[in-house]
N, C-alpha and C. Protein backbone atom coordinates (compact mmCIF):
# COMPACT_ATOMS: atom_id res chain seq x y z
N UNK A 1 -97.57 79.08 -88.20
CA UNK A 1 -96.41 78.86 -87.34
C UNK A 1 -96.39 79.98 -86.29
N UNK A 2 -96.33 79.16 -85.16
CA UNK A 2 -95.96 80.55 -84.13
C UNK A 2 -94.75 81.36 -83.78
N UNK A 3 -94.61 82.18 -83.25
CA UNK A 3 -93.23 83.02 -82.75
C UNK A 3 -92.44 81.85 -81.95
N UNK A 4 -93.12 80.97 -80.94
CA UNK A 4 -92.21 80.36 -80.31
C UNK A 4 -91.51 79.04 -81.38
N UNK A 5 -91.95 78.60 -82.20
CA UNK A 5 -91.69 77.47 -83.01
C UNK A 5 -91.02 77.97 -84.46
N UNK A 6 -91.31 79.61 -84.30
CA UNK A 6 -90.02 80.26 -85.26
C UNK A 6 -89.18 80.45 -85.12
N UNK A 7 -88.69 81.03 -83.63
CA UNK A 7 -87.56 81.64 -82.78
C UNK A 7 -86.90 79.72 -82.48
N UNK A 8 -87.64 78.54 -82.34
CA UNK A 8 -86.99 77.74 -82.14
C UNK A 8 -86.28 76.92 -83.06
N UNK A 9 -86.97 77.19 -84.54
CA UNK A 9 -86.63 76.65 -86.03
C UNK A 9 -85.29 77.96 -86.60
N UNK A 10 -85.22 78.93 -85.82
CA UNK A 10 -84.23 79.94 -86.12
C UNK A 10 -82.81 79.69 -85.24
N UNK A 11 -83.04 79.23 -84.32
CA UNK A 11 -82.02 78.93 -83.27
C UNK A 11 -81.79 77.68 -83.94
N UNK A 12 -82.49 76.52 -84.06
CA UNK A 12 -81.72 75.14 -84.65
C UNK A 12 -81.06 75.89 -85.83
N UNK A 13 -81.23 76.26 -87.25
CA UNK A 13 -80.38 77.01 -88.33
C UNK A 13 -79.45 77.39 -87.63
N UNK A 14 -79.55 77.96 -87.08
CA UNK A 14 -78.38 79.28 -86.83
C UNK A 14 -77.37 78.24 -85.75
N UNK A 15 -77.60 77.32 -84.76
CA UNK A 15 -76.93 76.26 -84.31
C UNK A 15 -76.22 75.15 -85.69
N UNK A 16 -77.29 75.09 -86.54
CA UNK A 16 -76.81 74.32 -87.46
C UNK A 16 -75.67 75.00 -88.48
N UNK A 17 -75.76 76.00 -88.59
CA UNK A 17 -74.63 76.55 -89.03
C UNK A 17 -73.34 76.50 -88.38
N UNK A 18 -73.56 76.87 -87.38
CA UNK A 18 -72.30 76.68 -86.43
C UNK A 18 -71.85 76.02 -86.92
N UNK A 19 -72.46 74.64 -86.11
CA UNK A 19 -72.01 73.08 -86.81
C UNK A 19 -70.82 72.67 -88.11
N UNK A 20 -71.80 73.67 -88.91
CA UNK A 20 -71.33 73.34 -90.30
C UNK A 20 -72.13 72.38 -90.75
N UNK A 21 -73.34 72.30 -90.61
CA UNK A 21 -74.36 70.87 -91.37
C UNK A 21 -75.61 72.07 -92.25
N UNK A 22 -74.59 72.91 -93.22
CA UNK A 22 -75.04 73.46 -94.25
C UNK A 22 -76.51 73.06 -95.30
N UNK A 23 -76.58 71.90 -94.82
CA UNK A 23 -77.85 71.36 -95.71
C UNK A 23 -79.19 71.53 -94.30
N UNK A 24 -78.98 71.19 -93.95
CA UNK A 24 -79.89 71.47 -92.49
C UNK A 24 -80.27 72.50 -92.37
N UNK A 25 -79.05 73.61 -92.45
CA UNK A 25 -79.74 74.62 -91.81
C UNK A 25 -80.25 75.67 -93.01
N UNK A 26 -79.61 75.17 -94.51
CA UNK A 26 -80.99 75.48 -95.55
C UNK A 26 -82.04 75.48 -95.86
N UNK A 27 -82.57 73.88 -95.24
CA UNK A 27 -84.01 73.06 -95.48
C UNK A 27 -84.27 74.23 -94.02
N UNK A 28 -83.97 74.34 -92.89
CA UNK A 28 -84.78 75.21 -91.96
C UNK A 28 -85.05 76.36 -92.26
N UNK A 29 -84.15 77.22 -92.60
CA UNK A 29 -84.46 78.90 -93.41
C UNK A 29 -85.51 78.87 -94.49
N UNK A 30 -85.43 78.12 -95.34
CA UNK A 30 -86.14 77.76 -96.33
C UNK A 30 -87.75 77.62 -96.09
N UNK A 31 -87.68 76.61 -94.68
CA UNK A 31 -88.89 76.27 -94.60
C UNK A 31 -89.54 77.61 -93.94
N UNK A 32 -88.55 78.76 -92.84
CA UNK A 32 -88.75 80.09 -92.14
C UNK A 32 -89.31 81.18 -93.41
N UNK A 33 -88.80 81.27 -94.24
CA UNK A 33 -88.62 82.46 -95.36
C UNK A 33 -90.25 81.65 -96.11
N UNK A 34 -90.23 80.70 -96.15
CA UNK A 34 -91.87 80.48 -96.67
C UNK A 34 -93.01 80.58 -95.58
N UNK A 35 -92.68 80.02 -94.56
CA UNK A 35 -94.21 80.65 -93.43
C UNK A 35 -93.62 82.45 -93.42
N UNK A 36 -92.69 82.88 -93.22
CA UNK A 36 -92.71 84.24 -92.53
C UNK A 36 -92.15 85.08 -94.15
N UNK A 37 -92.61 85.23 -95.24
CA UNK A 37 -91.70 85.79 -96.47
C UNK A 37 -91.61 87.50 -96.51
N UNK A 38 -92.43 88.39 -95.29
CA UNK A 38 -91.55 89.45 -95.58
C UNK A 38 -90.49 90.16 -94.04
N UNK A 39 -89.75 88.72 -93.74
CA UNK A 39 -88.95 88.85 -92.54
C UNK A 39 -87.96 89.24 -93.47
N UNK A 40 -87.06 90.20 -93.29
CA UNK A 40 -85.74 90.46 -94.22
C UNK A 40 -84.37 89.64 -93.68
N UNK A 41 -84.43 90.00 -91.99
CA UNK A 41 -83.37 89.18 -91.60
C UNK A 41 -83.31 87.89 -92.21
N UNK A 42 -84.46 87.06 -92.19
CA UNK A 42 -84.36 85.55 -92.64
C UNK A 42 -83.93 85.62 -93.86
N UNK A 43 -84.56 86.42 -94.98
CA UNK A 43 -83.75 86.36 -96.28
C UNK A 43 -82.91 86.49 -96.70
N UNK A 44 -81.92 87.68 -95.37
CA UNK A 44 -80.22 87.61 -95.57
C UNK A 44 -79.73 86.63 -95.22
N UNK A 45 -80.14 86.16 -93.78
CA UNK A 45 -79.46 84.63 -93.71
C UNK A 45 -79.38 83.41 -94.72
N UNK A 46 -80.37 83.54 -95.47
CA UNK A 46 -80.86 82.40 -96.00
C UNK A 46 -79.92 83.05 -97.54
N UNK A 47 -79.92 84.19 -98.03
CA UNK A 47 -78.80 84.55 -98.98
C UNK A 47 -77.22 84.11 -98.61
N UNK A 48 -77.03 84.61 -98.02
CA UNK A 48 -75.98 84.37 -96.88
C UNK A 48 -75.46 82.68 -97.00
N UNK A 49 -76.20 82.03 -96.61
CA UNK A 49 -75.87 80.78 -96.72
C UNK A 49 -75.75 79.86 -97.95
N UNK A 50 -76.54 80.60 -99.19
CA UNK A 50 -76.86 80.34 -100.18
C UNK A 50 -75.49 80.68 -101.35
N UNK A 51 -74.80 81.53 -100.49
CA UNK A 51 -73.62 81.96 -101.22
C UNK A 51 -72.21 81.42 -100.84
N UNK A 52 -72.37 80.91 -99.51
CA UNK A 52 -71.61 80.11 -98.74
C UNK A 52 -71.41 78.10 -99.54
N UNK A 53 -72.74 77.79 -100.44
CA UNK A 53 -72.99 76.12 -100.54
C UNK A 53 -72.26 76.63 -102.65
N UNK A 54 -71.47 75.44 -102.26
CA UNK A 54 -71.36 74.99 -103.89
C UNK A 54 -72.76 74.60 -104.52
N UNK A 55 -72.53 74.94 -105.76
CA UNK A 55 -74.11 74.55 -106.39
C UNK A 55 -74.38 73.40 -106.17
N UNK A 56 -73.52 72.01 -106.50
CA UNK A 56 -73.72 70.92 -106.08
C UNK A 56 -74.39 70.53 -104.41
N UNK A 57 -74.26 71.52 -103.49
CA UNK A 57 -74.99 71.58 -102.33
C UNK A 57 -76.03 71.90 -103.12
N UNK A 58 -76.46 72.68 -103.32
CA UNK A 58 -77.83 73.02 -103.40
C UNK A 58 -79.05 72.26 -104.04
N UNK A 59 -78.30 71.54 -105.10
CA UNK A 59 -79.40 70.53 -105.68
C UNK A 59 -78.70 68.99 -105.20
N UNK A 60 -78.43 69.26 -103.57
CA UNK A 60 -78.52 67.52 -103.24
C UNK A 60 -79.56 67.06 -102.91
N UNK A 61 -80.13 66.10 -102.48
CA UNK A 61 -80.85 65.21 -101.87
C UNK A 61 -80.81 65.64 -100.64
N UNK A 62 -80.18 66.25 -99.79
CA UNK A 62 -79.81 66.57 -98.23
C UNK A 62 -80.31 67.85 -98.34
N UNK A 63 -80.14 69.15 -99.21
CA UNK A 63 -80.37 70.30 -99.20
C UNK A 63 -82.00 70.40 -99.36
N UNK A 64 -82.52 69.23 -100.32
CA UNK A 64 -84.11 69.52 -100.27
C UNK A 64 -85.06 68.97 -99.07
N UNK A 65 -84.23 68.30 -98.64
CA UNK A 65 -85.49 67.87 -97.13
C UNK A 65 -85.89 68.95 -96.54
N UNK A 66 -86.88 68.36 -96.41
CA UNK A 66 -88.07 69.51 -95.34
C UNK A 66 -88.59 68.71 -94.10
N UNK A 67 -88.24 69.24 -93.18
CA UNK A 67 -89.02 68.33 -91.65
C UNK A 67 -90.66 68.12 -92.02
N UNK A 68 -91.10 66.90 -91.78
CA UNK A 68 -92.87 66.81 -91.96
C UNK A 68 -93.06 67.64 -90.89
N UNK A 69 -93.86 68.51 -90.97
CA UNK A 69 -94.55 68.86 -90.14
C UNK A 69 -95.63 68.23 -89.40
N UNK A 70 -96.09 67.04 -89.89
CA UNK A 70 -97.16 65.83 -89.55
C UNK A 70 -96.36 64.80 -88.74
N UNK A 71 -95.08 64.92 -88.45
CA UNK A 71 -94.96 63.81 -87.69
C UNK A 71 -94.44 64.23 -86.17
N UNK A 72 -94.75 63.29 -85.58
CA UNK A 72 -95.21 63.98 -83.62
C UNK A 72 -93.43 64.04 -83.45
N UNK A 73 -93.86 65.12 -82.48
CA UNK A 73 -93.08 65.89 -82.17
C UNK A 73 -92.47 65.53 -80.49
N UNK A 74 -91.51 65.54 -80.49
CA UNK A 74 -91.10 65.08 -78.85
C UNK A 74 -90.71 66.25 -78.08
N UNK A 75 -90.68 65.97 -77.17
CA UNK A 75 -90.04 67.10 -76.37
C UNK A 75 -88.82 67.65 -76.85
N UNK A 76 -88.66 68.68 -76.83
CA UNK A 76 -87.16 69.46 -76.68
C UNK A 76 -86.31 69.45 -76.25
N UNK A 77 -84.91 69.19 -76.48
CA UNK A 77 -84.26 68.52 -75.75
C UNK A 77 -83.49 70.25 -74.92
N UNK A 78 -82.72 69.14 -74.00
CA UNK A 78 -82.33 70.97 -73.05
C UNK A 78 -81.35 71.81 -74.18
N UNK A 79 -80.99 71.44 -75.01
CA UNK A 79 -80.14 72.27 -75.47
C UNK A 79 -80.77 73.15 -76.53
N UNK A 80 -81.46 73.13 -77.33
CA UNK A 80 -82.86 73.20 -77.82
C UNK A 80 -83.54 74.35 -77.05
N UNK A 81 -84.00 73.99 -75.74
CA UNK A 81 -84.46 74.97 -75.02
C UNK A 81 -83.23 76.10 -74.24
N UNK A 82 -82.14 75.68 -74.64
CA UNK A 82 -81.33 76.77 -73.76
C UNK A 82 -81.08 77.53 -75.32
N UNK A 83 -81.21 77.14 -76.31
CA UNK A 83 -81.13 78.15 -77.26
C UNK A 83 -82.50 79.27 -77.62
N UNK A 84 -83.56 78.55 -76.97
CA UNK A 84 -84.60 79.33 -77.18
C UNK A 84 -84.72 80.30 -76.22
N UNK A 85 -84.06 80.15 -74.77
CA UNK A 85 -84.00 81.15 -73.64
C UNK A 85 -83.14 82.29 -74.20
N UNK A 86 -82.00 81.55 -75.02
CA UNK A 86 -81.03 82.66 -75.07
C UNK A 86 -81.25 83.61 -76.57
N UNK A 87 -82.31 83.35 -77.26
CA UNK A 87 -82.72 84.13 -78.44
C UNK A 87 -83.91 84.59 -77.73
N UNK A 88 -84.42 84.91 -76.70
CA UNK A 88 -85.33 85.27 -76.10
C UNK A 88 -84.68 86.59 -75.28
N UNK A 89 -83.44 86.49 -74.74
CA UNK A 89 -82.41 86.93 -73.74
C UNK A 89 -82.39 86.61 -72.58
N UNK A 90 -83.04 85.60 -72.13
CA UNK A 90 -82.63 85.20 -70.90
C UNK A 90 -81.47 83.99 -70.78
N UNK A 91 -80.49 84.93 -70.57
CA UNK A 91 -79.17 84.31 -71.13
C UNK A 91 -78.79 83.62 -69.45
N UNK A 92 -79.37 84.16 -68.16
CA UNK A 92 -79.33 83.50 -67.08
C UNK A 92 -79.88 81.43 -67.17
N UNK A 93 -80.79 81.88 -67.45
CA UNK A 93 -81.74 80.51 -67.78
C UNK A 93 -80.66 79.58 -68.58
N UNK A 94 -80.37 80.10 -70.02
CA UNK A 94 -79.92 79.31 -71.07
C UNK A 94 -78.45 78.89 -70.34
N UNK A 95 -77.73 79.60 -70.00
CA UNK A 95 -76.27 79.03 -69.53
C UNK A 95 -76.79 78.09 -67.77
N UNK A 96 -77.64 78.26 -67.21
CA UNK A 96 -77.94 77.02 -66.38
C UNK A 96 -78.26 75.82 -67.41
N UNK A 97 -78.97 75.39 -68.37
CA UNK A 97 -79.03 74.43 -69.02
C UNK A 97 -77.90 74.31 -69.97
N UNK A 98 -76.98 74.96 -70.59
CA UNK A 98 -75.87 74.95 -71.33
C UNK A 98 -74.59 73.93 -70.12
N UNK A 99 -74.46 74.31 -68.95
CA UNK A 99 -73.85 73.56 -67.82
C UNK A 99 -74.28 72.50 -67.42
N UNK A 100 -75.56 72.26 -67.34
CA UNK A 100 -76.14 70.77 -67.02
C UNK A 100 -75.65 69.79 -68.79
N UNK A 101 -76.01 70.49 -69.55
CA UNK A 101 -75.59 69.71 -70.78
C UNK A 101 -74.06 69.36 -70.84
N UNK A 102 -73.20 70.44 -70.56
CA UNK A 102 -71.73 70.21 -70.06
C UNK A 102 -71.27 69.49 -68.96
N UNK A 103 -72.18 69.20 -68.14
CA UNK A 103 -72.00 68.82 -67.05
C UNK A 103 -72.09 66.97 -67.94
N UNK A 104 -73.13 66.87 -68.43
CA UNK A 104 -73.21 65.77 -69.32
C UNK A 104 -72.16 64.79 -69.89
N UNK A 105 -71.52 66.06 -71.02
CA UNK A 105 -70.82 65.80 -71.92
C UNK A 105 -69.71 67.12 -71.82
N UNK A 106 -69.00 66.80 -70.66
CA UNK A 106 -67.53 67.82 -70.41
C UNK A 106 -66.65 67.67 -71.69
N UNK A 107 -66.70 67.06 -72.66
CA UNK A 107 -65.59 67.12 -73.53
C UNK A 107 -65.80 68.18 -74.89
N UNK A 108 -67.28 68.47 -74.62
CA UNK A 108 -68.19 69.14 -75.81
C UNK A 108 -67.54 70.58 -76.07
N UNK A 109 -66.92 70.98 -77.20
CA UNK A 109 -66.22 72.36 -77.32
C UNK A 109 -67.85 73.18 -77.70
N UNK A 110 -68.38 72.74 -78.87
CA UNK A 110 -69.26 73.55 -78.41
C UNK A 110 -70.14 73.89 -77.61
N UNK A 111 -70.82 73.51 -77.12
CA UNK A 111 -71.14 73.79 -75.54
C UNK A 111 -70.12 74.38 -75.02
N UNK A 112 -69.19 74.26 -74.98
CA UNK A 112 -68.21 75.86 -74.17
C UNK A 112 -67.67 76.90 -74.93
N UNK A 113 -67.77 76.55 -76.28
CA UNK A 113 -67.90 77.74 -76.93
C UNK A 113 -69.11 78.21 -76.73
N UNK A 114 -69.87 78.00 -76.70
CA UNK A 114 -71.71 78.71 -76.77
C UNK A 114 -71.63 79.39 -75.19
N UNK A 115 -71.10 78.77 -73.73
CA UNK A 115 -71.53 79.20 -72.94
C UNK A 115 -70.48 80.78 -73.39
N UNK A 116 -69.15 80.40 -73.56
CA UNK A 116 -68.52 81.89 -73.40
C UNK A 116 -69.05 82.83 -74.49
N UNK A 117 -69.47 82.62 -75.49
CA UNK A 117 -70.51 83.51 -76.03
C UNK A 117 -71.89 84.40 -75.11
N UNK A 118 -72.46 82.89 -74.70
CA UNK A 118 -73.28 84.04 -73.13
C UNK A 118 -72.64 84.70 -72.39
N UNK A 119 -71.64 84.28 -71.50
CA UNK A 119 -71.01 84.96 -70.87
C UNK A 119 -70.47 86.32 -71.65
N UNK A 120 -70.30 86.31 -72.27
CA UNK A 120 -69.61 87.74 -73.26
C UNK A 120 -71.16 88.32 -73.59
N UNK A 121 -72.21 88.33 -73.57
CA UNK A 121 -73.18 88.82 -74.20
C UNK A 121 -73.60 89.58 -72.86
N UNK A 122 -73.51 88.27 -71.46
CA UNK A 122 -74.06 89.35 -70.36
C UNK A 122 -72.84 90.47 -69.66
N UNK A 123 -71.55 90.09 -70.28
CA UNK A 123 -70.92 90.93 -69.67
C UNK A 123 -70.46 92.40 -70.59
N UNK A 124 -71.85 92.27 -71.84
CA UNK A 124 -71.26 93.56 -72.92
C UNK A 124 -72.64 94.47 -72.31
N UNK A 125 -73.63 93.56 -71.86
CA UNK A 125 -74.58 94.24 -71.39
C UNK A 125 -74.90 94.97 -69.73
N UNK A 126 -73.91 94.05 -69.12
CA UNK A 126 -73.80 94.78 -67.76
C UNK A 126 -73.86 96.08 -67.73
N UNK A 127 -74.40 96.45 -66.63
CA UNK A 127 -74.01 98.04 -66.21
C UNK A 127 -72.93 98.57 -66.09
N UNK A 128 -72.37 99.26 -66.06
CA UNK A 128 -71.04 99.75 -65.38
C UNK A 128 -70.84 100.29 -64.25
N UNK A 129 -70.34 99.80 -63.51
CA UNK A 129 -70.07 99.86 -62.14
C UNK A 129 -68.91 100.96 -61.49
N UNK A 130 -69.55 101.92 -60.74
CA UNK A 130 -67.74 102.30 -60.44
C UNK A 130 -67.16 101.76 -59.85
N UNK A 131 -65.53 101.84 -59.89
CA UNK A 131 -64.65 100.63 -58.91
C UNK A 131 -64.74 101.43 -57.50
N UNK A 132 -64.48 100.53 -56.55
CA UNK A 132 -64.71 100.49 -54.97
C UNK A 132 -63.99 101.88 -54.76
N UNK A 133 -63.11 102.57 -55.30
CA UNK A 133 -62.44 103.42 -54.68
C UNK A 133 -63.59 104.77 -55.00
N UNK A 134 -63.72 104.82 -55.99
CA UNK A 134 -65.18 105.23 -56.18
C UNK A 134 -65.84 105.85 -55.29
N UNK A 135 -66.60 104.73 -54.59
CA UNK A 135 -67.69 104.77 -53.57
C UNK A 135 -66.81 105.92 -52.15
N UNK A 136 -68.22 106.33 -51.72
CA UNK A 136 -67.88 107.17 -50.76
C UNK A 136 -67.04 106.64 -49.21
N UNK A 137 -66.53 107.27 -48.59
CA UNK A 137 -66.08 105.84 -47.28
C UNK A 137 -67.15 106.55 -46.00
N UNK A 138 -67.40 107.87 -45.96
CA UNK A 138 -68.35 108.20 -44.97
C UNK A 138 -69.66 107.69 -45.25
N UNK A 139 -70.33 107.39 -44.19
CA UNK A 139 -71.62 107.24 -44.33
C UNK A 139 -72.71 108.38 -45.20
N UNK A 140 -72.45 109.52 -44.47
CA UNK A 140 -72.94 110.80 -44.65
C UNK A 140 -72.96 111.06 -46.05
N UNK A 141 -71.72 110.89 -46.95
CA UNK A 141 -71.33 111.37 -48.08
C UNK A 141 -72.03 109.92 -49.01
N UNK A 142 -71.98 108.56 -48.71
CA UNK A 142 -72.61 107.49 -49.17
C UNK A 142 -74.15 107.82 -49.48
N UNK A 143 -74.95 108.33 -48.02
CA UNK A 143 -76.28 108.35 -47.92
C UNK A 143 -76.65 109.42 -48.82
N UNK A 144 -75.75 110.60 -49.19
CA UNK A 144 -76.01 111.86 -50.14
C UNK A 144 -75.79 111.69 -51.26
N UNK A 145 -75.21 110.96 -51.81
CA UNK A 145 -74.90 110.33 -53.29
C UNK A 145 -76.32 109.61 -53.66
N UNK A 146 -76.26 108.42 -52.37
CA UNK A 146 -77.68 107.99 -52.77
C UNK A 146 -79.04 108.36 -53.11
N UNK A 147 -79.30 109.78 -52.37
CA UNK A 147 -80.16 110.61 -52.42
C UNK A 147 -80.79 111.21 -53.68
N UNK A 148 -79.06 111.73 -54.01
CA UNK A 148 -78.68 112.12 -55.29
C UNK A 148 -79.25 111.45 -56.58
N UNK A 149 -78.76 110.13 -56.41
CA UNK A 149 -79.32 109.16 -57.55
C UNK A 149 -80.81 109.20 -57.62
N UNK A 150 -81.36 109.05 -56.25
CA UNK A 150 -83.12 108.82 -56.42
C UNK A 150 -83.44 109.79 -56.82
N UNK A 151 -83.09 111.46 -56.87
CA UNK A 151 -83.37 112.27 -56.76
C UNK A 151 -83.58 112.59 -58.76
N UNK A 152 -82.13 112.09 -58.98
CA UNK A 152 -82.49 112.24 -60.84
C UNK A 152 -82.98 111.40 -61.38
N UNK A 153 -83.73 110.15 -60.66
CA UNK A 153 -84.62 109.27 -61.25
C UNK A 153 -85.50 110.26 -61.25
N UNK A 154 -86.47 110.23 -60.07
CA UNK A 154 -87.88 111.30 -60.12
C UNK A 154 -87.65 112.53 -61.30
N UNK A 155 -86.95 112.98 -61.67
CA UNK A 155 -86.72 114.12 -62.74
C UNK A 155 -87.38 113.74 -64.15
């Protein structure tokens, strides 16, 4: 299994949890924690969820499916791929396809729960900016600040 078809079998779980379709996103961890068995994150998740299912989940008929891996595979659908942009971090990419999917299906809470999750992820990571009053108003004193800055990069 590759990184990209792990990171994309990790994003469906972890979507499927959301959900709440607890049997799904067992049979996927399950199937993660056996190709990849000394990932630890996967084994907390997969504990994690394991402590979350009544026993009766666990020995259903729904909890033991496993996707064939032998049967053809279709394209990805955009939402699919906007989860793989955004476990990647290109959280620009993923919320352009999170909006075309909304754009779709405007009534979808999740899809707008998921985009304001991006949105909160790029705005914990932003820079910090000083506010306008901040900034210098002379040129002179603007162009010397700037200087300034290049000056403790090279350092």
């Amino acid at each position: 299994m590759t990184e990209d078809e792990r990171d994309t079998l990790e994003a469906k779980g972890d979507r499927a949890m959301r959900r709440g379709e607890l049997s799904t996103a067992l049979a996927l961890f399950q199937q993660l924690t056996a190709a990849f068995p000394g990932d630890k994150s996967l084994a907390e998740k997969l504990a994690n969820l394991k402590e979350n299912l009544q026993p009766s989940e666990l020995t259903s008929a729904k909890s033991r499916f496993v996707p064939d891996p032998s049967a053809p595979r279709t394209g990805a659908s955009a939402l699919d791929e906007a989860e793989v942009l955004a476990a990647r971090g290109d959280h620009a990419g993923a919320i352009a396809l999170y909006r075309k999917a909304l754009a779709a299906r405007p009534d979808s809470e999740l899809l707008k729960e998921r985009l304001a999750e991006l949105f909160g992820l790029i705005q914990a990571q932003a820079p910090h900016r000083p506010p306008p009053a901040a900034v210098p108003k002379t040129p002179e004193l603007l162009l010397s600040g700037l200087l300034d800055r290049i000056a403790s990069r090279k350092r």
